[in-house]
C-alpha atoms as a PDB file:
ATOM      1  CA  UNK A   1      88.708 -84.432-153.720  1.00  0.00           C
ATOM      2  CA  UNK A   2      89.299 -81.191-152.206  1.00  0.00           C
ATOM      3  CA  UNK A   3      86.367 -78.716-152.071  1.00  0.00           C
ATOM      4  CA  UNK A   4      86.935 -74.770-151.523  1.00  0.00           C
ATOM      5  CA  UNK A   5      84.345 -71.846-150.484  1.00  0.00           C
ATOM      6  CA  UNK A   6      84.839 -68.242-151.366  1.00  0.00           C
ATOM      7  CA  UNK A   7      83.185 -65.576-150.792  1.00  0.00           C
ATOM      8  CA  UNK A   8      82.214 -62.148-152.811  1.00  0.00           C
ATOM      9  CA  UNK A   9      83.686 -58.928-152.292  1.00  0.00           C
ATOM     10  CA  UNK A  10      83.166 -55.148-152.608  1.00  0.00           C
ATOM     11  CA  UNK A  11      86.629 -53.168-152.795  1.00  0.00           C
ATOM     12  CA  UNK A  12      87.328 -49.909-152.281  1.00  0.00           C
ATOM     13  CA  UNK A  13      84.124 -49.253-149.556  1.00  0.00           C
ATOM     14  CA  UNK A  14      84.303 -45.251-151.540  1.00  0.00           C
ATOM     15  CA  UNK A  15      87.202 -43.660-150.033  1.00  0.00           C
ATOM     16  CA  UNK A  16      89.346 -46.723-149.714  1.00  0.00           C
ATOM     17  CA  UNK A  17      90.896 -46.703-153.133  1.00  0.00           C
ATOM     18  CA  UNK A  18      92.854 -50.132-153.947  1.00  0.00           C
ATOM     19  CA  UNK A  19      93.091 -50.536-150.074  1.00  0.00           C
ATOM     20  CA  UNK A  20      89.756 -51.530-148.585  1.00  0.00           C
ATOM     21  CA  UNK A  21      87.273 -54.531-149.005  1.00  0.00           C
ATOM     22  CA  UNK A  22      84.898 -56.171-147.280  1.00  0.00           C
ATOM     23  CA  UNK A  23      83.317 -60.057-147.858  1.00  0.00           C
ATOM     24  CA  UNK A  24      79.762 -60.868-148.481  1.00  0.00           C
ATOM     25  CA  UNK A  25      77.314 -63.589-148.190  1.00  0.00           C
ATOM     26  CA  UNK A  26      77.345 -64.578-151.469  1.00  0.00           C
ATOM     27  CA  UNK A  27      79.732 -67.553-152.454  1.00  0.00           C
ATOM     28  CA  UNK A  28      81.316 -69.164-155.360  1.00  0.00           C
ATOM     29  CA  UNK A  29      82.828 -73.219-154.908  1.00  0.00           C
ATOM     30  CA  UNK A  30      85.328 -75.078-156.731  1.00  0.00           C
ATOM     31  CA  UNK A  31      86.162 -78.938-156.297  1.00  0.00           C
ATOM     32  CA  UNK A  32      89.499 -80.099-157.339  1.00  0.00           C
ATOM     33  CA  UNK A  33      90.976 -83.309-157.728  1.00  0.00           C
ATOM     34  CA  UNK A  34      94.255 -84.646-159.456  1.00  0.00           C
ATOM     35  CA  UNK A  35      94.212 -85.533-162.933  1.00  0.00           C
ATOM     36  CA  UNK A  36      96.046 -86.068-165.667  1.00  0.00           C
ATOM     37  CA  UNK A  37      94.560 -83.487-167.918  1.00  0.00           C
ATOM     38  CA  UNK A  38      92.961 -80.925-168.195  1.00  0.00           C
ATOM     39  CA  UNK A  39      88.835 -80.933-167.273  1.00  0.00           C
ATOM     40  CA  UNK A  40      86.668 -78.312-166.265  1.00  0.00           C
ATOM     41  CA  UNK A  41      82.896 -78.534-165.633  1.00  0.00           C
ATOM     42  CA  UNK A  42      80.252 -75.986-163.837  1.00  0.00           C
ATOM     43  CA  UNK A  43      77.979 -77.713-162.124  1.00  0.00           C
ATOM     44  CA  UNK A  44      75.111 -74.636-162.083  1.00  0.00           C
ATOM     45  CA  UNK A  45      75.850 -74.054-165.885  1.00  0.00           C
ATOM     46  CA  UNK A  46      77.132 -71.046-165.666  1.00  0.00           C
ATOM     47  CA  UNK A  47      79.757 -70.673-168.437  1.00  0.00           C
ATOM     48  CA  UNK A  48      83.456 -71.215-167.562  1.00  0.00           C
ATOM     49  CA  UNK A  49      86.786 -71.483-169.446  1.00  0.00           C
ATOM     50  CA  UNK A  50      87.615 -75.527-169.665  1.00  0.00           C
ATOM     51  CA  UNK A  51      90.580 -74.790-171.021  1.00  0.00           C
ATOM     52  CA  UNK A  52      94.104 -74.301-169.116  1.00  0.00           C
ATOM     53  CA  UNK A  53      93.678 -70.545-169.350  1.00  0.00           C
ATOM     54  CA  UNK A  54      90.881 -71.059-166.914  1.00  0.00           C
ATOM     55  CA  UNK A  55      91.911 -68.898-164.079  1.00  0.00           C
ATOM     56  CA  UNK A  56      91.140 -71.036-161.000  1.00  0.00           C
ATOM     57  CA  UNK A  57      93.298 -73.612-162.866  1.00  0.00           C
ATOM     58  CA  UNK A  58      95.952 -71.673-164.405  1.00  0.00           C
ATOM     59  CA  UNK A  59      96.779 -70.268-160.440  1.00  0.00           C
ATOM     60  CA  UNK A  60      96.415 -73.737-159.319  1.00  0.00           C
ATOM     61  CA  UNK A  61      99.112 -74.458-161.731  1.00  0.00           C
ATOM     62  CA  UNK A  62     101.466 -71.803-160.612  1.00  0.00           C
ATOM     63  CA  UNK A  63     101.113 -72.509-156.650  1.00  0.00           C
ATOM     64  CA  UNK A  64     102.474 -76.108-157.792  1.00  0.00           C
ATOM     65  CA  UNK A  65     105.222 -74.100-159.517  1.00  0.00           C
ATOM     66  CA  UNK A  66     106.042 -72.492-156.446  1.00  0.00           C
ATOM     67  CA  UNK A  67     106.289 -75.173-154.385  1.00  0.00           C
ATOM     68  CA  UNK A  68     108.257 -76.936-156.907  1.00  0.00           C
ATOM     69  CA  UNK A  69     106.008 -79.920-156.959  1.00  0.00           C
ATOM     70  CA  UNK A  70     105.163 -81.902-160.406  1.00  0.00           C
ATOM     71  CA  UNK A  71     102.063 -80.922-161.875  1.00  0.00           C
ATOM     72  CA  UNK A  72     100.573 -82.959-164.686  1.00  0.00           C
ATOM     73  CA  UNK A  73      96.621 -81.272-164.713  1.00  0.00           C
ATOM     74  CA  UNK A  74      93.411 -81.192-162.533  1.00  0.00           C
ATOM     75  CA  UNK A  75      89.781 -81.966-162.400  1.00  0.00           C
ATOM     76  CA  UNK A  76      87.821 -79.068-161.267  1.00  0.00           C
ATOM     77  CA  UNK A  77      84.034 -78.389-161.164  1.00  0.00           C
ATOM     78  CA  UNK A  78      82.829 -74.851-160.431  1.00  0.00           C
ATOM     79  CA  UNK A  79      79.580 -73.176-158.749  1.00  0.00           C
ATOM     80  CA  UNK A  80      79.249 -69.658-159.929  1.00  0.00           C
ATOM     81  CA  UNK A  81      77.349 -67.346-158.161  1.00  0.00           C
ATOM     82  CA  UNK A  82      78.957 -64.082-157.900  1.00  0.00           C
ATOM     83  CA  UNK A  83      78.471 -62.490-161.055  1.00  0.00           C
ATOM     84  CA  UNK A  84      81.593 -61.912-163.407  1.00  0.00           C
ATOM     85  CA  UNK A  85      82.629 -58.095-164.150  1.00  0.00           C
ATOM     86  CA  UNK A  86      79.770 -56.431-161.690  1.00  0.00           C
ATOM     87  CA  UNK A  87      82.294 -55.374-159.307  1.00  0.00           C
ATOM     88  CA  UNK A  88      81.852 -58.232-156.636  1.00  0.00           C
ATOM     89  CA  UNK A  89      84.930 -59.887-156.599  1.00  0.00           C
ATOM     90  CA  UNK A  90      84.917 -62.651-159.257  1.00  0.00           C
ATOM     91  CA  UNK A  91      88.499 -62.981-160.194  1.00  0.00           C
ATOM     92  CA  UNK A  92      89.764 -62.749-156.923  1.00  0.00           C
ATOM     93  CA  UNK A  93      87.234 -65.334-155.878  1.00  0.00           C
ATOM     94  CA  UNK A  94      89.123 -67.700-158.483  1.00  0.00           C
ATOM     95  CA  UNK A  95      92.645 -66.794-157.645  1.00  0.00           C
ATOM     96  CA  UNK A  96      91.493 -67.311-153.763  1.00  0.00           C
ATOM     97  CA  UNK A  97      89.916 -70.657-154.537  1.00  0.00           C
ATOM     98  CA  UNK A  98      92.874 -71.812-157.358  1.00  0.00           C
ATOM     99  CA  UNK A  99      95.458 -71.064-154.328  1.00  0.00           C
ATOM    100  CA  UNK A 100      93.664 -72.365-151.369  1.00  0.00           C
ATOM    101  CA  UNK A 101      92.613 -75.595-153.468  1.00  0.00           C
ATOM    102  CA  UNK A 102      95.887 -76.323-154.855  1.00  0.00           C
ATOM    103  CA  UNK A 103      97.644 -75.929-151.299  1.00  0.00           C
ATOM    104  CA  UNK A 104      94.845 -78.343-149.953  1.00  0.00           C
ATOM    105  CA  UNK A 105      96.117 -80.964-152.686  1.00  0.00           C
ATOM    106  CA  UNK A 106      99.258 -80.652-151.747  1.00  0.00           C
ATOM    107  CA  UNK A 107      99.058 -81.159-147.920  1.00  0.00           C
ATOM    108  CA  UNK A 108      99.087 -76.953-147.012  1.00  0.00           C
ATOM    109  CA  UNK A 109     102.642 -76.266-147.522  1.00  0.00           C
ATOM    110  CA  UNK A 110     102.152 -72.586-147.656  1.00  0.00           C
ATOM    111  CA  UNK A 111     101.083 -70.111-144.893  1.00  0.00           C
ATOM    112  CA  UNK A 112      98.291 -67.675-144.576  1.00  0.00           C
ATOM    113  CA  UNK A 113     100.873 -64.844-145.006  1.00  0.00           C
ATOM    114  CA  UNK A 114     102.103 -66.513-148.153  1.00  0.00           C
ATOM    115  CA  UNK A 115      98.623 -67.166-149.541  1.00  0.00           C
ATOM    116  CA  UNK A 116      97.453 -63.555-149.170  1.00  0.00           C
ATOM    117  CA  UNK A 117     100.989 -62.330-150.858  1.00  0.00           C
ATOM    118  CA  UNK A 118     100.460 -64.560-153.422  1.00  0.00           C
ATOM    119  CA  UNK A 119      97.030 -64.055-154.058  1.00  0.00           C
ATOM    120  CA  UNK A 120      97.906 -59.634-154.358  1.00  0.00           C
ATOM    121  CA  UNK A 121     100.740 -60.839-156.554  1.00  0.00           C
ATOM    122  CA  UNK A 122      98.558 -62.403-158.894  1.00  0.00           C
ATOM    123  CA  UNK A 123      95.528 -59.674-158.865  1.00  0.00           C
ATOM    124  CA  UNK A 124      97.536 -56.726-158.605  1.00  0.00           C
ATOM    125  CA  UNK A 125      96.449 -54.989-155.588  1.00  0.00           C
ATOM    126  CA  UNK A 126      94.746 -56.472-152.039  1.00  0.00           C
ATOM    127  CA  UNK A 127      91.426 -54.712-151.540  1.00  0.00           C
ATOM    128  CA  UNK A 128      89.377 -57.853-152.999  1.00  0.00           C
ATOM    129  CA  UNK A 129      91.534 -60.846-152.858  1.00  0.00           C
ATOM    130  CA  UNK A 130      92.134 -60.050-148.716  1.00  0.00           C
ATOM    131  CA  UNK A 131      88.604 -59.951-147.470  1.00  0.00           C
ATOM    132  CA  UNK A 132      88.158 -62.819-149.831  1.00  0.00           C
ATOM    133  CA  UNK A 133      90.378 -65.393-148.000  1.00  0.00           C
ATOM    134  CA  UNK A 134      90.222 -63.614-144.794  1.00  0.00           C
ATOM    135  CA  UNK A 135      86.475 -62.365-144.578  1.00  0.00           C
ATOM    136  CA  UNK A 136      85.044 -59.585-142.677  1.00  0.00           C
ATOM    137  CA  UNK A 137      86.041 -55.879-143.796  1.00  0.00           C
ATOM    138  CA  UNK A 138      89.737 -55.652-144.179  1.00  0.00           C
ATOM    139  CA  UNK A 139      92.266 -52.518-145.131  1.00  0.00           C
ATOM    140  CA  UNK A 140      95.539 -53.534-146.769  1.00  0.00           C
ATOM    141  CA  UNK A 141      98.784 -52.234-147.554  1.00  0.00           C
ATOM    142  CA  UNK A 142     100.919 -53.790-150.856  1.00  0.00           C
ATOM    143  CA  UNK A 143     104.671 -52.870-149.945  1.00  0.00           C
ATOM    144  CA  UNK A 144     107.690 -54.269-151.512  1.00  0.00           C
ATOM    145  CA  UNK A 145     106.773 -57.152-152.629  1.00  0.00           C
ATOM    146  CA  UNK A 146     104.491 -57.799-148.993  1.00  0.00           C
ATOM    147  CA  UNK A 147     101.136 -57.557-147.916  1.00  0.00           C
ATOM    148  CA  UNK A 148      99.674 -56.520-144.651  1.00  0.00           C
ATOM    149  CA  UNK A 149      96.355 -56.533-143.603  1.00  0.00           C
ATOM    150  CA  UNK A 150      94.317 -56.132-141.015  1.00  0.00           C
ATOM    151  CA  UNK A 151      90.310 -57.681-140.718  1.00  0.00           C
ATOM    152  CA  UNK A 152      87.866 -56.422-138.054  1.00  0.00           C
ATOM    153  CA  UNK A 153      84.737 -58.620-137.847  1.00  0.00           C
ATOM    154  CA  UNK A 154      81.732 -56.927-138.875  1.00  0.00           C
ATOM    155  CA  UNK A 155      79.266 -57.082-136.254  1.00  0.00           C
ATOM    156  CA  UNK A 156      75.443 -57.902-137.580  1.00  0.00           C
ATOM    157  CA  UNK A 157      73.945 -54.244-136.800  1.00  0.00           C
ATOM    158  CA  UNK A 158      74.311 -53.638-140.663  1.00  0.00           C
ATOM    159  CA  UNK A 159      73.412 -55.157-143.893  1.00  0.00           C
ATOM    160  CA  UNK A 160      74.191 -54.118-147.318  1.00  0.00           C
ATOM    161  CA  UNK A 161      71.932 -53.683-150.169  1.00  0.00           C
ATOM    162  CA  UNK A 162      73.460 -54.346-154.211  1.00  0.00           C
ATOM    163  CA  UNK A 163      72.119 -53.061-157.191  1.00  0.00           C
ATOM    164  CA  UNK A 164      73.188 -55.386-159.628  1.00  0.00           C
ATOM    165  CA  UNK A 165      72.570 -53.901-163.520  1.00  0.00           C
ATOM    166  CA  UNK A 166      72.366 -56.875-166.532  1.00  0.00           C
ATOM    167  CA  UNK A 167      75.805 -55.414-167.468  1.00  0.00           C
ATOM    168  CA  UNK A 168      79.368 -56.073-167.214  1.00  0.00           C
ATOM    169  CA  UNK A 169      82.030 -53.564-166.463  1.00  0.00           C
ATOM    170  CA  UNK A 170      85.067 -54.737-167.050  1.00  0.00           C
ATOM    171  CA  UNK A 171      87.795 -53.147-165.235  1.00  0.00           C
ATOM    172  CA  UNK A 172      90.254 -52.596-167.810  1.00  0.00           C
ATOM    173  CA  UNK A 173      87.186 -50.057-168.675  1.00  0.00           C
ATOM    174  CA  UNK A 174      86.955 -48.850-165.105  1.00  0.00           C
ATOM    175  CA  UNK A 175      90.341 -48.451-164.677  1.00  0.00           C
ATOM    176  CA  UNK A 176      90.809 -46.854-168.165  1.00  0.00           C
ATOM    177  CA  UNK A 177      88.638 -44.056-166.477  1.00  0.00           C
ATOM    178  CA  UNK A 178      90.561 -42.303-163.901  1.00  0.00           C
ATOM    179  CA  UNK A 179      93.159 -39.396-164.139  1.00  0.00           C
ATOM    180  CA  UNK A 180      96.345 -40.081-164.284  1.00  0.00           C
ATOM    181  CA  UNK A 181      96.390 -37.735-161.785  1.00  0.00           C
ATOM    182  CA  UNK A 182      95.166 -36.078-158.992  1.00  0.00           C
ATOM    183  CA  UNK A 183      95.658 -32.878-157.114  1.00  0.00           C
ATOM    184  CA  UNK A 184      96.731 -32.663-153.673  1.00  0.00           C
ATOM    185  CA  UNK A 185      93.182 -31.522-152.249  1.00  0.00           C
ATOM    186  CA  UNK A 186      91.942 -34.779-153.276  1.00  0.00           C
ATOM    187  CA  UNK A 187      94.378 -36.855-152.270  1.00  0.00           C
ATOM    188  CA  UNK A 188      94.055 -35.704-148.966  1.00  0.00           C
ATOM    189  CA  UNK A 189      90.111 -35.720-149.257  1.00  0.00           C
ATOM    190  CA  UNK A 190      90.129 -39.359-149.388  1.00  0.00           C
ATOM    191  CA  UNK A 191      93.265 -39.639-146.749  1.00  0.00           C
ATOM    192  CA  UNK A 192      91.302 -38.522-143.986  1.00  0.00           C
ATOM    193  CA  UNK A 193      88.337 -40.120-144.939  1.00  0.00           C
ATOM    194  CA  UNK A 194      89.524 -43.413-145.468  1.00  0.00           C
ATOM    195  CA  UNK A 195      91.371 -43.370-142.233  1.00  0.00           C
ATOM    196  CA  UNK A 196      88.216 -42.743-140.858  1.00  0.00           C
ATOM    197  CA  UNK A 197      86.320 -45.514-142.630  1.00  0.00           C
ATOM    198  CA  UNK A 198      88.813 -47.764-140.906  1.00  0.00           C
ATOM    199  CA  UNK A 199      88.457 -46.361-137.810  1.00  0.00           C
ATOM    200  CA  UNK A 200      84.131 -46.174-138.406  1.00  0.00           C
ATOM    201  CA  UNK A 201      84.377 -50.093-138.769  1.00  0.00           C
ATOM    202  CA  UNK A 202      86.867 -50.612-136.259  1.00  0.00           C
ATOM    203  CA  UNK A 203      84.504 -48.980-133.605  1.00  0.00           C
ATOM    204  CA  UNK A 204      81.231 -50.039-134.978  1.00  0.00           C
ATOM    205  CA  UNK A 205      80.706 -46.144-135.457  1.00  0.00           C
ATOM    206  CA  UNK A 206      78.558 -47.073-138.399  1.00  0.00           C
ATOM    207  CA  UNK A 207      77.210 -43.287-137.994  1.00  0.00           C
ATOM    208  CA  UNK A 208      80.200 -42.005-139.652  1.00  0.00           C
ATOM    209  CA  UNK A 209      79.935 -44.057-142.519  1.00  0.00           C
ATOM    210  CA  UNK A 210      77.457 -41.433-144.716  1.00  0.00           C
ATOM    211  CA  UNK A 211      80.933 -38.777-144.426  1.00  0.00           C
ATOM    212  CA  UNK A 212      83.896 -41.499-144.226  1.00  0.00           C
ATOM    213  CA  UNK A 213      82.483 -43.260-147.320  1.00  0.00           C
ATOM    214  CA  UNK A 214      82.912 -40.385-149.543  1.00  0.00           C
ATOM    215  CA  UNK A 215      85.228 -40.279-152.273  1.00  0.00           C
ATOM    216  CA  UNK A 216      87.304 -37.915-154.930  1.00  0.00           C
ATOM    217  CA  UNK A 217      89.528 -40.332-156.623  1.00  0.00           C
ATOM    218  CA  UNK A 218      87.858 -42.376-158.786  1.00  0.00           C
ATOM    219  CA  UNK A 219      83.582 -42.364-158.586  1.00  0.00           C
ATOM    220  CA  UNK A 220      83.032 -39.438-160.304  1.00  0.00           C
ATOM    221  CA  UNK A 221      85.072 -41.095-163.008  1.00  0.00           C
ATOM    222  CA  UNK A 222      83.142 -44.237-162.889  1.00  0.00           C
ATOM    223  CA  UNK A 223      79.911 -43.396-162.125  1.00  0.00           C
ATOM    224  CA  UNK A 224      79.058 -42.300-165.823  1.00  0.00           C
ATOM    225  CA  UNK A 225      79.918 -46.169-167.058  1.00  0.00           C
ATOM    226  CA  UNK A 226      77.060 -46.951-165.518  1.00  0.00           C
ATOM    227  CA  UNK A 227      73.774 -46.317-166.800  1.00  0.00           C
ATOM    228  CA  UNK A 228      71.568 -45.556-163.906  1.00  0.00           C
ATOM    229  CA  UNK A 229      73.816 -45.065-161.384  1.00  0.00           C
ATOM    230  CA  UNK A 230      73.383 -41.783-160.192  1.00  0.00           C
ATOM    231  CA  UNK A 231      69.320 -42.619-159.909  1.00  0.00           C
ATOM    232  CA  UNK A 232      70.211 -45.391-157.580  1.00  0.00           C
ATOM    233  CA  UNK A 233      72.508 -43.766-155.361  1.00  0.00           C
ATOM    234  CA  UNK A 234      69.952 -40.780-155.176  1.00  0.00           C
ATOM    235  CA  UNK A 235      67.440 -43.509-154.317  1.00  0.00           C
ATOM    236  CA  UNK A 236      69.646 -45.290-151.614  1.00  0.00           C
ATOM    237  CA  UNK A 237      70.832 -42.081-149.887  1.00  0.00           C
ATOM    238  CA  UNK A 238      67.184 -40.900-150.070  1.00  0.00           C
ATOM    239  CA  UNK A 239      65.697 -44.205-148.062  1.00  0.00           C
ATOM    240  CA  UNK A 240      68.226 -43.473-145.339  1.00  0.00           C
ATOM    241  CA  UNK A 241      71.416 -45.374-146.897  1.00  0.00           C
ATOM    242  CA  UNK A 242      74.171 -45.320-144.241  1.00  0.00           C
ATOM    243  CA  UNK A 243      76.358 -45.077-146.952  1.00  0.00           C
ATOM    244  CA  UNK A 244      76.114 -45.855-150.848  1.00  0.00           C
ATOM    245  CA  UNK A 245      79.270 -46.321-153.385  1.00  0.00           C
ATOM    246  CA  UNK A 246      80.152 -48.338-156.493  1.00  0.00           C
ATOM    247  CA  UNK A 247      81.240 -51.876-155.846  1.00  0.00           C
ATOM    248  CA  UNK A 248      84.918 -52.505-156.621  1.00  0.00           C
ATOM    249  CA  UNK A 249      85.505 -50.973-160.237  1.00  0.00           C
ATOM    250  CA  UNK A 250      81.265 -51.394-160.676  1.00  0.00           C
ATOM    251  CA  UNK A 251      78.763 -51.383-162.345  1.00  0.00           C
ATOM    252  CA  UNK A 252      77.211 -53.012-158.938  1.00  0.00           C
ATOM    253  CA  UNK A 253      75.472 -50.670-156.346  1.00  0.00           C
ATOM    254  CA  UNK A 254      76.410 -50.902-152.840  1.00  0.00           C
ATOM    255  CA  UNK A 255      74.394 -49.975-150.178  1.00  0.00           C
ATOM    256  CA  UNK A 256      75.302 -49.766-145.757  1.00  0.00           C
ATOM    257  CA  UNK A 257      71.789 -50.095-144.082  1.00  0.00           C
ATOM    258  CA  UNK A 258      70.766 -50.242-140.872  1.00  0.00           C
ATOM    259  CA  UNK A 259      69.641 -53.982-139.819  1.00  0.00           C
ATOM    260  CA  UNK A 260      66.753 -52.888-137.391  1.00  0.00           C
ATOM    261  CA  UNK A 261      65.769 -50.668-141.094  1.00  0.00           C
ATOM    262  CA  UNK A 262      66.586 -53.244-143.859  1.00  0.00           C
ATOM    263  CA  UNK A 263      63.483 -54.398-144.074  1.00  0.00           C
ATOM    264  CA  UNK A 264      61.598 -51.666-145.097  1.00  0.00           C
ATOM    265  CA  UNK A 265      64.778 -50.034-147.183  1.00  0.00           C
ATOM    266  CA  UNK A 266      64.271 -53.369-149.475  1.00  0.00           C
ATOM    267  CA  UNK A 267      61.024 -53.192-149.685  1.00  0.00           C
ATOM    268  CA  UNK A 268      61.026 -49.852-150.785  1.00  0.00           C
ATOM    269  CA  UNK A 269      63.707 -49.726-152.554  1.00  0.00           C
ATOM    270  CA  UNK A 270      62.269 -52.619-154.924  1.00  0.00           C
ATOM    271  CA  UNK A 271      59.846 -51.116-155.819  1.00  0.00           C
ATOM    272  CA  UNK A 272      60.941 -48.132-156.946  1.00  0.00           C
ATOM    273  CA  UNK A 273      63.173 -50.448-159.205  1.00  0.00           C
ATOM    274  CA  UNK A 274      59.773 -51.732-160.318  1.00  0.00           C
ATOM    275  CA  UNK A 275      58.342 -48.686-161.145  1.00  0.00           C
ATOM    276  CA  UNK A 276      60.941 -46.323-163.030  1.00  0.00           C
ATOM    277  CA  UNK A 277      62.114 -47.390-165.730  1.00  0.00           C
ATOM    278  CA  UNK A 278      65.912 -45.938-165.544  1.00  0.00           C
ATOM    279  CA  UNK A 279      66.538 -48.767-163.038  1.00  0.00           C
ATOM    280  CA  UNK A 280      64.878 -51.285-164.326  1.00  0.00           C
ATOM    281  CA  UNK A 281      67.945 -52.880-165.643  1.00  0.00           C
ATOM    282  CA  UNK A 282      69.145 -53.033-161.701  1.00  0.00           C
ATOM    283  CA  UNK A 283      67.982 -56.405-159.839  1.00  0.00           C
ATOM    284  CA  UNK A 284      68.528 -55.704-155.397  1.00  0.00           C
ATOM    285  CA  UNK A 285      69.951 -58.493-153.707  1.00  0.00           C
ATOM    286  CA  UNK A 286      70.492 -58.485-149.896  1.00  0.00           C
ATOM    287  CA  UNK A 287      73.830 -59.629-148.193  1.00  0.00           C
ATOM    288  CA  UNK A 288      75.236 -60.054-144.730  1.00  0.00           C
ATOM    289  CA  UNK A 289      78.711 -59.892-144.272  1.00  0.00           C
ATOM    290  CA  UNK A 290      81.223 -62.904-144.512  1.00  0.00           C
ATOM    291  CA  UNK A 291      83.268 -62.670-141.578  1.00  0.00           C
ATOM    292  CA  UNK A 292      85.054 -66.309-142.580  1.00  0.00           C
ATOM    293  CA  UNK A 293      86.516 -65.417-145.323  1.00  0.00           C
ATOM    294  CA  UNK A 294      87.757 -68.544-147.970  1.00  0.00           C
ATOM    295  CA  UNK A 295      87.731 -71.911-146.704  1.00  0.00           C
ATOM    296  CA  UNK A 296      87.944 -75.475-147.721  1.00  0.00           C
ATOM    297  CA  UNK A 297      84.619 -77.192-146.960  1.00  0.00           C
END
């Protein structure tokens, strides 16, 4: 039996639309074995597919099809813990775990380059699925047909704070939001500041992050699918947030803080979630990053 790791993720970090993502502490698992048939369990009762529209099997399926090997079904049990449709990564965490488990079966015939190709193919863009196998925060570029990405570890100075509401967003919705498009002042809005994001990362110039976080493109869109939201990023930014932006297509709340701070940011923090009841519906969970990225374990 074959067991895979794989972390959550928050995409898009504000300015980096569809092209930046970083991985969190938070981690779903899936155990596969051959079989012939189809059966699908979750072992922490959270609710999956069993059938072969299950996405961690139906990708397992197709990485057999592209290495032209025989496939005739699989066992797989499943530990859920990043929630589904709250912007942290879900799907991508079962496409990551469906590819990397299936390649374990079949004694790693493909290649971290194919993987992460694959993987984009299969979600559509890179900004989740890439910090997902490869951990740490990671910009990507999708061009004909290839992906290329590059991960910088994230050094411990900084810790991230999510507001998770007791809603899904699904990101059809999300998505369904935006313009079609956009005028040339924002475009280049979020150019400059998403090439400083990358560089604020890069350099550990976490300083920058409250003006190379910002965003034009698609958060002001967003933000008014989620009930709440703009109470908790006035909360965040006013506890001394290094930066605050919706998680991947949202709902979830994502917070930069300060290590040497995060304690007394959380403890704040809950309890003003305690005490108003416009965010009572949020629940603030602390993460570290992931700088591992997807593994088998």
């Amino acid at each position: 039996m074959v067991k895979v790791s794989v972390p959550a993720t928050s995409a898009n970090i504000g300015s980096g639309f569809d092209s930046c993502g970083l991985a969190l502490s938070l981690y779903n698992t899936a155990a596969f074995e051959e079989f012939d048939g189809v059966e699908i369990t979750s072992s922490d009762g959270t609710f999956v597919p069993s059938t072969p529209g299950n996405l961690i099997y139906r990708t397992a399926k197709e990485v057999y099809a592209l290495c032209g090997r025989p496939f005739h079904g699989l066992r797989i049990v499943q530990t859920n813990p990043i929630p589904m449709a709250r912007g942290l990564g879900s799907s991508s965490a079962c496409i990551a775990a469906g590819i990397l488990g299936a390649n374990a079966l079949l004694g790693g015939p493909l290649e971290e380059k194919d993987i992460l190709t694959f993987a984009t193919k299969l979600e559509g863009h890179p900004d989740n699925v890439a910090p997902a196998l490869l951990g740490g925060f990671v910009v990507s570029a999708y061009d004909e047909g290839h992906v290329y990405s590059l991960k910088k570890t994230i050094a411990p100075g900084i810790t991230f704070a999510a507001f998770i509401p007791d809603f899904k967003l699904l990101t059809e919705k999300a998505r369904a939001a935006l313009p079609k498009m956009v005028s040339h002042a924002d475009a280049v809005y979020n150019l400059s500041r998403a090439a400083l994001l990358a560089t604020a990362f890069c350099e550990e110039r976490y300083d920058f992050l409250p003006v190379a976080a910002k965003d034009s493109l698609h958060q002001q869109y967003r933000l008014p699918l989620i009930e709440g939201g703009e109470a908790v990023f006035a909360l965040a930014d006013g506890l001394g947030a290094l930066a605050t932006f919706i998680s991947g297509a949202g709902p979830t709340i994502l917070s930069v803080v300060r290590t040497a701070e995060a304690n007394v940011f959380f403890e704040r923090a809950q309890a003003a979630l305690e005490s108003d009841e416009e965010l009572a519906h949020f629940t603030l969970h602390r993460f570290v990053a992931d700088n591992e990225g997807a593994k088998v374990v």
